[in-house]
PDB file of N, CA and C in Angstrom:
ATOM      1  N   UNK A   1      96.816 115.600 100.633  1.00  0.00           N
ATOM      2  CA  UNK A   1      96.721 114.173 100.474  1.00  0.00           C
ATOM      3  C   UNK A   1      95.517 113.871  99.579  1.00  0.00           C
ATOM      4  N   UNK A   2      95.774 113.112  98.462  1.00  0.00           N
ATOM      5  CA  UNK A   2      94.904 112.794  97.643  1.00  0.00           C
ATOM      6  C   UNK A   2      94.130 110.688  98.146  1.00  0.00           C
ATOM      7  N   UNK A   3      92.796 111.117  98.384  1.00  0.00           N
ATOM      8  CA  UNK A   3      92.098 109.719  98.446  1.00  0.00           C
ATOM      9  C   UNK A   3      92.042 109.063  97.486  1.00  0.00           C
ATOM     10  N   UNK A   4      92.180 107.698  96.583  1.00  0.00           N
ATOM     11  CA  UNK A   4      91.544 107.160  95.796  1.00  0.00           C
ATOM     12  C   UNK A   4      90.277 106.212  96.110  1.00  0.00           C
ATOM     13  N   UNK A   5      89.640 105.853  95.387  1.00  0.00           N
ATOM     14  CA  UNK A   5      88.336 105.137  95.211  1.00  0.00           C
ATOM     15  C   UNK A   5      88.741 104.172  94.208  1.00  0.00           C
ATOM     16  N   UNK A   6      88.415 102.836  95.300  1.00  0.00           N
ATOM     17  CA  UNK A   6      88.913 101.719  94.318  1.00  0.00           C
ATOM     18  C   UNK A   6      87.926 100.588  94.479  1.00  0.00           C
ATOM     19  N   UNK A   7      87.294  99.921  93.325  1.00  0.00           N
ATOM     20  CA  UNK A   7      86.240  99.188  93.099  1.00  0.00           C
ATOM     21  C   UNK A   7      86.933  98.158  93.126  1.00  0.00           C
ATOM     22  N   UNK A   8      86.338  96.969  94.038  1.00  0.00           N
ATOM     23  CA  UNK A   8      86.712  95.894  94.282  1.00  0.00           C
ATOM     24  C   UNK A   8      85.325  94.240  94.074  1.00  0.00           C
ATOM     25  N   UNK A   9      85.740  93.373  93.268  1.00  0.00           N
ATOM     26  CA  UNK A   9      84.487  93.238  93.055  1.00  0.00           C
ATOM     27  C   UNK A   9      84.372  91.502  94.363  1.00  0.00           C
ATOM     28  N   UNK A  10      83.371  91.608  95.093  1.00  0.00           N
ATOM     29  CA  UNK A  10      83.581  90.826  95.562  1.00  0.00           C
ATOM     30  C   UNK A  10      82.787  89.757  95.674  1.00  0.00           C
ATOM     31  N   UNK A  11      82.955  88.558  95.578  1.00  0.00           N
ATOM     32  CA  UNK A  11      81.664  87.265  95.155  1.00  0.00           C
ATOM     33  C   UNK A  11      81.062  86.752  96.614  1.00  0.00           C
ATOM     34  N   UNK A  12      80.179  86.225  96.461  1.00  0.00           N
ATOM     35  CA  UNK A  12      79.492  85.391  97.446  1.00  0.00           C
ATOM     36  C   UNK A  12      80.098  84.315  98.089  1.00  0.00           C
ATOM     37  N   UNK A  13      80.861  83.494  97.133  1.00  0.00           N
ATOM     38  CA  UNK A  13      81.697  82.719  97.514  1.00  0.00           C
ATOM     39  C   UNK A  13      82.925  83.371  98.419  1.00  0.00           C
ATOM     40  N   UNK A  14      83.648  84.464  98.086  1.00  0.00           N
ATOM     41  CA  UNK A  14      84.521  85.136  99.205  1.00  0.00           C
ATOM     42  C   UNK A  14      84.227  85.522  99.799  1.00  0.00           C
ATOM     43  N   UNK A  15      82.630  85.987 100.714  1.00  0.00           N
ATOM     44  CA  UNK A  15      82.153  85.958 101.967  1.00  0.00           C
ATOM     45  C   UNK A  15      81.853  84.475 102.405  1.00  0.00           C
ATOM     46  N   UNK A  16      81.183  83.795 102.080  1.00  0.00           N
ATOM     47  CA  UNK A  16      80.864  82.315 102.415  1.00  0.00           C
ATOM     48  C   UNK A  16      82.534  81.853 102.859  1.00  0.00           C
ATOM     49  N   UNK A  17      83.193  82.110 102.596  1.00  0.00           N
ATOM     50  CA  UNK A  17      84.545  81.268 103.005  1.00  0.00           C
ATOM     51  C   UNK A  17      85.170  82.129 104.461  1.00  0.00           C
ATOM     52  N   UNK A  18      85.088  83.249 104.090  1.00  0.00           N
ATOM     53  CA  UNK A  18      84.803  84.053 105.312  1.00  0.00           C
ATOM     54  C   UNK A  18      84.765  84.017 106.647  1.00  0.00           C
ATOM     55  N   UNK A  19      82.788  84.116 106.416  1.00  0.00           N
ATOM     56  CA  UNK A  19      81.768  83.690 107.202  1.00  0.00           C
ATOM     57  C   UNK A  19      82.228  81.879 107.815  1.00  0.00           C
ATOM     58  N   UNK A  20      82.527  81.268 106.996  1.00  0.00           N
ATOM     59  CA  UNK A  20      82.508  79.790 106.842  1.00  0.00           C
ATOM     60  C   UNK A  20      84.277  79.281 107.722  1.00  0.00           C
ATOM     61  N   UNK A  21      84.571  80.290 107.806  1.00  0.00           N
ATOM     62  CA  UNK A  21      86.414  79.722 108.662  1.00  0.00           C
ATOM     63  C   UNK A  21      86.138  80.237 109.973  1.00  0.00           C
ATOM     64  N   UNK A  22      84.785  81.675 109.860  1.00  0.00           N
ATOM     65  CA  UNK A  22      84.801  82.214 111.276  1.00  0.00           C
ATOM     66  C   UNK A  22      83.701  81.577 112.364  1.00  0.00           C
ATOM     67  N   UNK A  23      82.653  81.384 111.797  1.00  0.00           N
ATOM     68  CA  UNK A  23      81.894  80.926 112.692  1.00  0.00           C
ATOM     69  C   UNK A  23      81.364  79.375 112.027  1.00  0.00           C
ATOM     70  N   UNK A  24      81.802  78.483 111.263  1.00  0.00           N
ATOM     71  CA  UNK A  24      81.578  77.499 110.588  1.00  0.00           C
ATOM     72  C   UNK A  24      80.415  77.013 110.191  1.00  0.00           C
ATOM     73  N   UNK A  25      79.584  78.055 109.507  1.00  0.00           N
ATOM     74  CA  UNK A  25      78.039  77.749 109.044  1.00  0.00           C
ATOM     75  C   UNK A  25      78.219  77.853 107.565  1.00  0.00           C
ATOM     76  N   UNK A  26      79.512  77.696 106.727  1.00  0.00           N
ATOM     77  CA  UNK A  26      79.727  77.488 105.614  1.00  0.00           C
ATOM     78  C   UNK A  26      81.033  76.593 105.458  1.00  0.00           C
ATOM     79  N   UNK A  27      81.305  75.888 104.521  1.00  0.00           N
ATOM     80  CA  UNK A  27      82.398  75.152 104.850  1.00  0.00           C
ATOM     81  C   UNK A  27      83.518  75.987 103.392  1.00  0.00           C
ATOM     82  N   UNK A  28      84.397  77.036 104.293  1.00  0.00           N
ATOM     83  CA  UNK A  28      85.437  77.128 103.040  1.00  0.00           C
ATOM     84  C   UNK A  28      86.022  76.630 102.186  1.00  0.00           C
ATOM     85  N   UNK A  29      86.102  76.864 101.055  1.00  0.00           N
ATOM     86  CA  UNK A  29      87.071  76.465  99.731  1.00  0.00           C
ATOM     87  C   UNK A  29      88.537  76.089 100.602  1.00  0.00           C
ATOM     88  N   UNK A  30      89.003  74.629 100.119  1.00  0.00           N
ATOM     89  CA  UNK A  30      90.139  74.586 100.433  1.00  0.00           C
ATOM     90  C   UNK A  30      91.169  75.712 100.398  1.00  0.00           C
ATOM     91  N   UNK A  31      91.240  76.268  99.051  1.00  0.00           N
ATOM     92  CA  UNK A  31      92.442  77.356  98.761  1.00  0.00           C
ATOM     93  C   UNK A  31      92.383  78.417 100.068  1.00  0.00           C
ATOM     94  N   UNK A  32      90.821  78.491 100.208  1.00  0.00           N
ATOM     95  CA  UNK A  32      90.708  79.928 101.308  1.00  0.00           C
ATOM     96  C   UNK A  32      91.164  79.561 102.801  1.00  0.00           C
ATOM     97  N   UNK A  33      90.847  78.368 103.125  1.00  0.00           N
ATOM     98  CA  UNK A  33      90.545  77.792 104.211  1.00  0.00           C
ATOM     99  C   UNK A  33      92.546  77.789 104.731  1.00  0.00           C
ATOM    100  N   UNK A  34      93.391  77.584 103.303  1.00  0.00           N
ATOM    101  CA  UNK A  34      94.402  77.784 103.852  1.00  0.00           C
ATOM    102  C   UNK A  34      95.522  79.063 104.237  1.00  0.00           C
ATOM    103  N   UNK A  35      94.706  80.213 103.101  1.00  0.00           N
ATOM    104  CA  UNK A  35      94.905  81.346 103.512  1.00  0.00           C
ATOM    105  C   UNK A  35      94.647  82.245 104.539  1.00  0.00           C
ATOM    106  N   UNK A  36      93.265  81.589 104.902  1.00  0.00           N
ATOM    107  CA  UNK A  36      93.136  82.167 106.298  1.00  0.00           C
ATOM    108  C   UNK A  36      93.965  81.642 107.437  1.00  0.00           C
ATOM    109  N   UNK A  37      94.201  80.052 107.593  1.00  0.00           N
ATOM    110  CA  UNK A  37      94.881  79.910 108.712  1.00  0.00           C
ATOM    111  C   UNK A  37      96.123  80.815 108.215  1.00  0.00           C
ATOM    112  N   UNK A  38      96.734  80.138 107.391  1.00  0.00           N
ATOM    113  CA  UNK A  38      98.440  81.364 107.020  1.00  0.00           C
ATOM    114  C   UNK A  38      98.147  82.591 107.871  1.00  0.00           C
ATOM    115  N   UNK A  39      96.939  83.451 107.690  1.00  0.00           N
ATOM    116  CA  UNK A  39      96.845  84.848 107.714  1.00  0.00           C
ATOM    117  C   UNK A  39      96.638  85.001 109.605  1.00  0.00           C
ATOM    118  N   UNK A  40      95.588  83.823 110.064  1.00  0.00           N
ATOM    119  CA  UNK A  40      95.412  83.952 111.351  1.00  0.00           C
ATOM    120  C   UNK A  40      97.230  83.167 111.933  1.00  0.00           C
ATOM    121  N   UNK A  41      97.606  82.238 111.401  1.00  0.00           N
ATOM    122  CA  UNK A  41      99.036  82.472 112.287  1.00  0.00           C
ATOM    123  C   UNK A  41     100.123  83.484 112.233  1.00  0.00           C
ATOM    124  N   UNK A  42     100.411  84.217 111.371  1.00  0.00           N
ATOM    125  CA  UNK A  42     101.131  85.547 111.157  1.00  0.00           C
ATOM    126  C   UNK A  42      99.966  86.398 111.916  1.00  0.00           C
ATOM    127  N   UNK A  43      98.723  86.501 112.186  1.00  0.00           N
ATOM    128  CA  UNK A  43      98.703  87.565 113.357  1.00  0.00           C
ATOM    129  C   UNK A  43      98.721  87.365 114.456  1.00  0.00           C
ATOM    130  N   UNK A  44      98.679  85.991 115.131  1.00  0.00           N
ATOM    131  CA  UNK A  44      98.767  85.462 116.268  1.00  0.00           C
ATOM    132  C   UNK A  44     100.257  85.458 116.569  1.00  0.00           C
ATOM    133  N   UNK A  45     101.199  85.589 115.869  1.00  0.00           N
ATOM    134  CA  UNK A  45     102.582  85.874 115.540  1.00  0.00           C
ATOM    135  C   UNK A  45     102.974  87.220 115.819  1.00  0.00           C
ATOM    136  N   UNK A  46     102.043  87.980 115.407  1.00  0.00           N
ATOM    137  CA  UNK A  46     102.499  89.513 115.219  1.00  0.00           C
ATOM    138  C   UNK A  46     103.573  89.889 114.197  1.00  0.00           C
ATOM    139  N   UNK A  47     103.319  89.146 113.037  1.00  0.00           N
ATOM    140  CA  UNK A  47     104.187  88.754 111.840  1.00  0.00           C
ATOM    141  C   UNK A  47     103.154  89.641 110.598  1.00  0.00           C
ATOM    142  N   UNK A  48     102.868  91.070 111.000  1.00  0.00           N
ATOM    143  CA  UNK A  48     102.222  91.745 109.580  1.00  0.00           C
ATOM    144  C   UNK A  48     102.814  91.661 108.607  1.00  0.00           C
ATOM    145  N   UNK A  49     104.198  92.198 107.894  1.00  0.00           N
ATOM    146  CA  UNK A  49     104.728  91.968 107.225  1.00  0.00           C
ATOM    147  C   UNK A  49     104.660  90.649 106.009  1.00  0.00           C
ATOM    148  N   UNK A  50     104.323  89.472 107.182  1.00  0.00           N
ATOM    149  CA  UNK A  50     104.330  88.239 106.464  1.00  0.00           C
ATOM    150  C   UNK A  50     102.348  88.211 105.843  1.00  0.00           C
ATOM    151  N   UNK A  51     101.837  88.923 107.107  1.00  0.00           N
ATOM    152  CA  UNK A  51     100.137  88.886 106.531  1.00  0.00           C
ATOM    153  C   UNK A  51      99.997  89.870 105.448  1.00  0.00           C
ATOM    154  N   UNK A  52     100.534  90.938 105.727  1.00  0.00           N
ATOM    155  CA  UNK A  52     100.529  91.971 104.226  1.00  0.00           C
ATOM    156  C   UNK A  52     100.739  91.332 103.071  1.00  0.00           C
ATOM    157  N   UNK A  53     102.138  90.136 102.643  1.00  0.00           N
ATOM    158  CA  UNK A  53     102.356  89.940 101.743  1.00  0.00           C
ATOM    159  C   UNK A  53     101.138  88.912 100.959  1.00  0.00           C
ATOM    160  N   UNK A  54     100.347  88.232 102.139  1.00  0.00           N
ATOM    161  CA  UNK A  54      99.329  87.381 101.934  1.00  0.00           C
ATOM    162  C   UNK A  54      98.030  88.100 101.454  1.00  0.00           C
ATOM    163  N   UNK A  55      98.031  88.817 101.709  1.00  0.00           N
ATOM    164  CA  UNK A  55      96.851  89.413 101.142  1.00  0.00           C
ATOM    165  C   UNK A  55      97.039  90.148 100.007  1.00  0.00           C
ATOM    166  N   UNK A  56      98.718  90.659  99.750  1.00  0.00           N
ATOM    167  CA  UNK A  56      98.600  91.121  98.716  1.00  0.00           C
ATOM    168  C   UNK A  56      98.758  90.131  97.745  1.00  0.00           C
ATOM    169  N   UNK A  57      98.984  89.201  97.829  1.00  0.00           N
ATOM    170  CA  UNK A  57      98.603  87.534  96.724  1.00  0.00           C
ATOM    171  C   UNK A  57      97.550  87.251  96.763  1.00  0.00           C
ATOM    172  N   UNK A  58      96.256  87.180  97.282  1.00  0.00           N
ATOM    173  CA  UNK A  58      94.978  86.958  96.726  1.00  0.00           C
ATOM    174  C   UNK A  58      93.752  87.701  96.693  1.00  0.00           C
ATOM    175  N   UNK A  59      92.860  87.242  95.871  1.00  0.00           N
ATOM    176  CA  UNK A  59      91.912  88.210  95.355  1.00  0.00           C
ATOM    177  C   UNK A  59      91.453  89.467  96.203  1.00  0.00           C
ATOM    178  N   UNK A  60      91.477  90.344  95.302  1.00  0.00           N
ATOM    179  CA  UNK A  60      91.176  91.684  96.246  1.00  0.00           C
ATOM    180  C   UNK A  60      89.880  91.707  96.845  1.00  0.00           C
ATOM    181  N   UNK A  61      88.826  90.668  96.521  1.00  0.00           N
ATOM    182  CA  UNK A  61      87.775  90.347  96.864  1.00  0.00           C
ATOM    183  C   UNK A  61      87.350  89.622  98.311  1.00  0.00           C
ATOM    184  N   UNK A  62      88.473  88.360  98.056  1.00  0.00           N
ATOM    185  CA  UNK A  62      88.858  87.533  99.763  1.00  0.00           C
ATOM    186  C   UNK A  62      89.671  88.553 100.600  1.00  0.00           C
ATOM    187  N   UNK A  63      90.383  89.797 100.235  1.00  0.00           N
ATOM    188  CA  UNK A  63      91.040  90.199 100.843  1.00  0.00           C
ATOM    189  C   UNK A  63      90.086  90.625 102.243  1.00  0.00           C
ATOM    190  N   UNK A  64      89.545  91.891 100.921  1.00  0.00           N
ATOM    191  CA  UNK A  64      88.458  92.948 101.544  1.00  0.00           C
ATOM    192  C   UNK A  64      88.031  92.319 102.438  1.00  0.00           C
ATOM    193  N   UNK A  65      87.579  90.959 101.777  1.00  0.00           N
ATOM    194  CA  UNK A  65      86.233  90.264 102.939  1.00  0.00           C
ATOM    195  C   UNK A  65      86.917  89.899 104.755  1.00  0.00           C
ATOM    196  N   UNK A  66      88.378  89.290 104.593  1.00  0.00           N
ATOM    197  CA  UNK A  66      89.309  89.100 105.626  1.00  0.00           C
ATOM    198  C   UNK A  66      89.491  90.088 106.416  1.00  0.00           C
ATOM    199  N   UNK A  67      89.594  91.411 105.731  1.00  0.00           N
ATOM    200  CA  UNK A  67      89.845  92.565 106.389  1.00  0.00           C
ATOM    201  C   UNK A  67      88.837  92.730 107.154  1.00  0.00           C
ATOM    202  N   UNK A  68      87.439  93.304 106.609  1.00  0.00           N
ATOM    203  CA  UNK A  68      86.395  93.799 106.986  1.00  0.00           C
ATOM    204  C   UNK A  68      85.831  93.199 108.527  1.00  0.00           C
ATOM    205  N   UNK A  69      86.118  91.667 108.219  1.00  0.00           N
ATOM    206  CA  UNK A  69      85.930  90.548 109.768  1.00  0.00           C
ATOM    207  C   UNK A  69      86.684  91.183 110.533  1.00  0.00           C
ATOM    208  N   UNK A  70      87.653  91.623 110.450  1.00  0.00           N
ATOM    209  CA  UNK A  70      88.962  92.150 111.690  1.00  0.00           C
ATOM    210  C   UNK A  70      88.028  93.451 112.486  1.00  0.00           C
ATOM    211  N   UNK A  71      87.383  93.923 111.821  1.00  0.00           N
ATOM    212  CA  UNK A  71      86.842  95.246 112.114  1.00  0.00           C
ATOM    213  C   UNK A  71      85.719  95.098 112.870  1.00  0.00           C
ATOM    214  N   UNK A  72      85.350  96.021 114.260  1.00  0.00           N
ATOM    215  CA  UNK A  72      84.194  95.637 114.918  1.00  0.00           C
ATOM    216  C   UNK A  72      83.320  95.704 114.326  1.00  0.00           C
ATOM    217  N   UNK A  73      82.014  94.577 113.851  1.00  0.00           N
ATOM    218  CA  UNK A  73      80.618  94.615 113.439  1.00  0.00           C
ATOM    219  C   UNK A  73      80.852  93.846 112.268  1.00  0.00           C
ATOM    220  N   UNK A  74      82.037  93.647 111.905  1.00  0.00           N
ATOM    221  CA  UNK A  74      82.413  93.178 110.415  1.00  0.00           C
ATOM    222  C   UNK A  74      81.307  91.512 109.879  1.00  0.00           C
ATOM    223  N   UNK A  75      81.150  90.670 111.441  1.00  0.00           N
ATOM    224  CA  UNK A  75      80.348  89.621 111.017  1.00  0.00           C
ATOM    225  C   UNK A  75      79.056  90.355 110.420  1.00  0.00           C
ATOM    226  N   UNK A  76      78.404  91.562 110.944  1.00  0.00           N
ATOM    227  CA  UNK A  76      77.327  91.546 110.647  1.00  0.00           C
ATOM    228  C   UNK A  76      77.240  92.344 109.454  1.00  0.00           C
ATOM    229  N   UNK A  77      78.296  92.969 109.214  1.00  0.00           N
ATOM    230  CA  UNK A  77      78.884  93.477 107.530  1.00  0.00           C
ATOM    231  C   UNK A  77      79.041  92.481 106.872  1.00  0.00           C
ATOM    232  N   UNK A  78      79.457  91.274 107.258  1.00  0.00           N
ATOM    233  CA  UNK A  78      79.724  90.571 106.103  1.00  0.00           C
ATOM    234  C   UNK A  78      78.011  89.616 105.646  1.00  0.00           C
ATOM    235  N   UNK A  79      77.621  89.500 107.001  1.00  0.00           N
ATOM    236  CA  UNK A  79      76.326  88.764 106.604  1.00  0.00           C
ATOM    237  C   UNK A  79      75.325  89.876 105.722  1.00  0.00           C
ATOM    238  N   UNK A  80      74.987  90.691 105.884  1.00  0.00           N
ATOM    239  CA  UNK A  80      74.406  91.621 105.141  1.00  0.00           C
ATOM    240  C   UNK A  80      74.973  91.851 103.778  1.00  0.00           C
ATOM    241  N   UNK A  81      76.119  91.753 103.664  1.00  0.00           N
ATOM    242  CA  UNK A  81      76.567  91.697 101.973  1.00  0.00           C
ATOM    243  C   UNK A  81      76.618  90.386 101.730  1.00  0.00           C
ATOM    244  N   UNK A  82      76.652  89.383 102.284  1.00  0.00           N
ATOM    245  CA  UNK A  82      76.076  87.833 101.425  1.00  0.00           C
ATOM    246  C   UNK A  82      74.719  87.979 101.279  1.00  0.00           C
ATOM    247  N   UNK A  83      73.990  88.456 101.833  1.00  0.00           N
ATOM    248  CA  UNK A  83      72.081  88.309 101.993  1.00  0.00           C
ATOM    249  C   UNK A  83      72.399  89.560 100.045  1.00  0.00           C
ATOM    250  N   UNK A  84      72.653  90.986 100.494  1.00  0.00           N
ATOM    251  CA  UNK A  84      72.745  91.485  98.955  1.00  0.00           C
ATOM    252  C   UNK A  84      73.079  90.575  97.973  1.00  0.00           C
ATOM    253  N   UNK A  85      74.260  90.193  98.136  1.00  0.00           N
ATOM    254  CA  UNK A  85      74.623  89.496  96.720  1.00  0.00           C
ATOM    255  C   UNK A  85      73.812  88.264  96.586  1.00  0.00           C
ATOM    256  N   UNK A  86      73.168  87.210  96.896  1.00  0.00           N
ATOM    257  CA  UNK A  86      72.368  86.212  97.265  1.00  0.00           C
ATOM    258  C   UNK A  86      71.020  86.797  96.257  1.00  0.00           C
ATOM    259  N   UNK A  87      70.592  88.469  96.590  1.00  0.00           N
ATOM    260  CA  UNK A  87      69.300  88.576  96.288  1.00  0.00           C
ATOM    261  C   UNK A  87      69.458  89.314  95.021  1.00  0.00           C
ATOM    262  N   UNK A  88      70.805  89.311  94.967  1.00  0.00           N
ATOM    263  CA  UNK A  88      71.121  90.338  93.127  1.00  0.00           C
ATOM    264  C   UNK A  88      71.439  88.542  92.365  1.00  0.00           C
ATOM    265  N   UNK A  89      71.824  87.786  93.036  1.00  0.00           N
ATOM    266  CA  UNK A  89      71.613  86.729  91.800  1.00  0.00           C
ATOM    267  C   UNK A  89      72.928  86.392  91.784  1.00  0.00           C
ATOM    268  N   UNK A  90      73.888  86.037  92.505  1.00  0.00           N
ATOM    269  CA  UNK A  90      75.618  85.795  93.204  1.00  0.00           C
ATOM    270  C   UNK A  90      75.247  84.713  93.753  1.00  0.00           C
ATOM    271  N   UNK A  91      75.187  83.562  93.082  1.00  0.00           N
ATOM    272  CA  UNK A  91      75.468  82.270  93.929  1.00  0.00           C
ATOM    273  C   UNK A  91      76.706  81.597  93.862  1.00  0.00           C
ATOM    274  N   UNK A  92      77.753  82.246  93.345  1.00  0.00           N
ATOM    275  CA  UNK A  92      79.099  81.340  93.292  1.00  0.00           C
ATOM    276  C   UNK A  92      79.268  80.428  94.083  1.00  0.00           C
TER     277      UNK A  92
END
């Protein structure tokens, strides 16, 4: 089995929307704000199929970031890569 390594570039703004639908200390971009509910009712559904296809329609950047939350510790993954990008100069 061969791994690939795939660079994904991801903005400040697609953690802030994130961060901002999960615990509401940012207020999401409309567009995101509706992809996430879509994404949280297909899993409250148990409708992957329908969440797969959603994520494979938007940025591989909001994806990652959606994903990563699912994962235990992921809030504090995601806050630590907004604080990086914040201090490299990512204010989208």
């Amino acid at each position: 089995m061969t791994i690939q390594q795939v660079t994904v570039e991801i903005t400040a703004a697609d953690v802030r929307d994130v961060l901002g639908f999960e615990t509401g200390v940012y207020i999401p971009r409309p567009q995101s704000d509706r992809i996430l509910r879509g994404l949280l009712a297909s899993w409250q559904a148990e409708d992957e199929a329908h969440a797969n296809r959603i994520l494979a329609a938007i940025s591989p950047g909001l994806a990652h970031c959606i994903l990563e939350m699912r994962k235990p510790g992921g809030l504090s993954y995601l806050r630590g890569l907004l604080e990086r990008l914040e201090d490299d100069g990512d204010d989208d």
